[in-house]
Protein backbone atom coordinates (compact mmCIF):
# COMPACT_ATOMS: atom_id res chain seq x y z
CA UNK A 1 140.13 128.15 212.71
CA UNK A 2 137.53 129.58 215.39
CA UNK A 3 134.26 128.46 215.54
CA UNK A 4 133.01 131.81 214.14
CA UNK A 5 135.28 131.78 211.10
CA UNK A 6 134.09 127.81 210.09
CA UNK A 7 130.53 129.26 210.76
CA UNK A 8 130.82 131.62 208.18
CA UNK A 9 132.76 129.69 205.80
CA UNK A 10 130.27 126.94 205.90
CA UNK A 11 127.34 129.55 205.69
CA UNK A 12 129.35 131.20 202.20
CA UNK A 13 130.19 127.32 200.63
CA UNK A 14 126.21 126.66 201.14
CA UNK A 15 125.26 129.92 199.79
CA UNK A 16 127.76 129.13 197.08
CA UNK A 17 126.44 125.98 196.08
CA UNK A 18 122.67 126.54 195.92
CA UNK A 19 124.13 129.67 193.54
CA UNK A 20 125.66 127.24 191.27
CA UNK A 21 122.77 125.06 190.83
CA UNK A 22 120.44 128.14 190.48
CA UNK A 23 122.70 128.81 188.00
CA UNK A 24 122.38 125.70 185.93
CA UNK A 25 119.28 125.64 185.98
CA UNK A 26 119.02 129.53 184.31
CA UNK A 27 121.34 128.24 181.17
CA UNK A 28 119.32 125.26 180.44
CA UNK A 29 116.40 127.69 180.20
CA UNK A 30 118.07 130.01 178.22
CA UNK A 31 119.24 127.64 175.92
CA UNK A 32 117.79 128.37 172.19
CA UNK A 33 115.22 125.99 170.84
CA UNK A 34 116.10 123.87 168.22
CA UNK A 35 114.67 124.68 164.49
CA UNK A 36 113.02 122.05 162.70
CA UNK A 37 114.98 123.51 159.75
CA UNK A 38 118.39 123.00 161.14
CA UNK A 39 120.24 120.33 159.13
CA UNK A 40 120.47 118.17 161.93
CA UNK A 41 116.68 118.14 163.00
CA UNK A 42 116.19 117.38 159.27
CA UNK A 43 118.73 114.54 159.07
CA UNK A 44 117.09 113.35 162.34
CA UNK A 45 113.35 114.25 161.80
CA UNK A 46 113.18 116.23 164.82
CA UNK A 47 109.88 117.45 165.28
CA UNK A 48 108.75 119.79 168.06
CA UNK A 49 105.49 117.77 168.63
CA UNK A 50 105.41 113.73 168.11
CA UNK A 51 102.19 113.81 166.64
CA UNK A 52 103.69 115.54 163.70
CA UNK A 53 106.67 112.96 162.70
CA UNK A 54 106.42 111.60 159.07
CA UNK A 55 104.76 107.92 159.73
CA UNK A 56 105.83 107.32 156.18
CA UNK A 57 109.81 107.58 156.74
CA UNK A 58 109.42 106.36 160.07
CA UNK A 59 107.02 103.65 160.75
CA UNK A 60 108.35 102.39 163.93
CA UNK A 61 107.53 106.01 165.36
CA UNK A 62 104.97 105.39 167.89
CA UNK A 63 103.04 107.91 169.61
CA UNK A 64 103.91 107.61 173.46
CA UNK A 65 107.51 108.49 171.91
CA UNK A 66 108.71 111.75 173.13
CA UNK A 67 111.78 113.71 174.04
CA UNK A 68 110.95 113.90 177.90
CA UNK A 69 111.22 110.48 178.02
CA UNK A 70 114.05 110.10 175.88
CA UNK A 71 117.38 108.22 177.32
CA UNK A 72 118.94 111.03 175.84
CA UNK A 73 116.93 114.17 177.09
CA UNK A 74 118.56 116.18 179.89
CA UNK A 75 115.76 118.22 180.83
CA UNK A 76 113.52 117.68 183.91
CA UNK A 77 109.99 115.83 184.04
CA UNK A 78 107.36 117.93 183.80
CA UNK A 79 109.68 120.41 181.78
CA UNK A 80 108.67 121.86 178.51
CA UNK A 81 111.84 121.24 177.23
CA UNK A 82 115.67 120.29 178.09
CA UNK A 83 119.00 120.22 176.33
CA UNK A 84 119.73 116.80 174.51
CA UNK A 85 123.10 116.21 173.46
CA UNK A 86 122.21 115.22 169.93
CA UNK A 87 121.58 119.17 169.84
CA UNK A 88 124.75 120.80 171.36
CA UNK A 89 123.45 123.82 173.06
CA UNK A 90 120.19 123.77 172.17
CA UNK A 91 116.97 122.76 173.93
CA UNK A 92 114.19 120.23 172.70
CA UNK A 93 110.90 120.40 173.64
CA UNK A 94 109.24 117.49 175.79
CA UNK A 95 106.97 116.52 173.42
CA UNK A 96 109.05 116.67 170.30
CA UNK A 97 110.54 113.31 168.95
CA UNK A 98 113.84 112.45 166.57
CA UNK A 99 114.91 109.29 165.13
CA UNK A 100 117.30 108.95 167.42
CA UNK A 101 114.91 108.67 170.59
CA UNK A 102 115.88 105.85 172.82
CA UNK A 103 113.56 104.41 175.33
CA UNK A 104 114.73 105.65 179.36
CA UNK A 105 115.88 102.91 181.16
């Protein structure tokens, strides 16, 4: 291989690779958001905004409990939102909160 052909093959697997996460980045934010009136944000309690969860049915809720800084959440800090795997394909918003939130190591 010349030096001009590993030049530009080097050049195309860089261009490549910043494409792909470019790319990533694109689905997660094109991912839909999840409804609080899908049957699993029910079962869970998912709520788009902590501040909102039902203190009554879960009293060890505590404020400073959100999805961004859920084990779980996939998203990015200072994200509005990010995929969680709870929610298969769909995106949770930062500040929202489920039952199944799990302090970030």
């Amino acid at each position: 291989m010349s030096s001009s052909n590993r030049r530009v093959f080097f050049m195309q697997l860089a261009a490549g690779t910043s494409l792909l996460a470019g790319t990533k980045a694109m689905a997660q934010a094109a991912l839909p958001k999840v409804d609080e009136k899908d049957a699993t944000a029910v079962a869970l309690g998912y709520v788009a905004d902590t501040t909102k969860a039902d203190k009554k049915k879960y009293p060890k809720h505590a404020a400073d409990q959100k999805c961004g800084n859920c084990q779980l959440y996939q998203g990015k800090a200072g994200d509005a939102g990010g995929a969680c795997p709870i929610f298969a394909g769909k995106q949770v918003a930062a500040n929202g909160w489920c039952s199944s939130w799990v302090k970030k190591a």
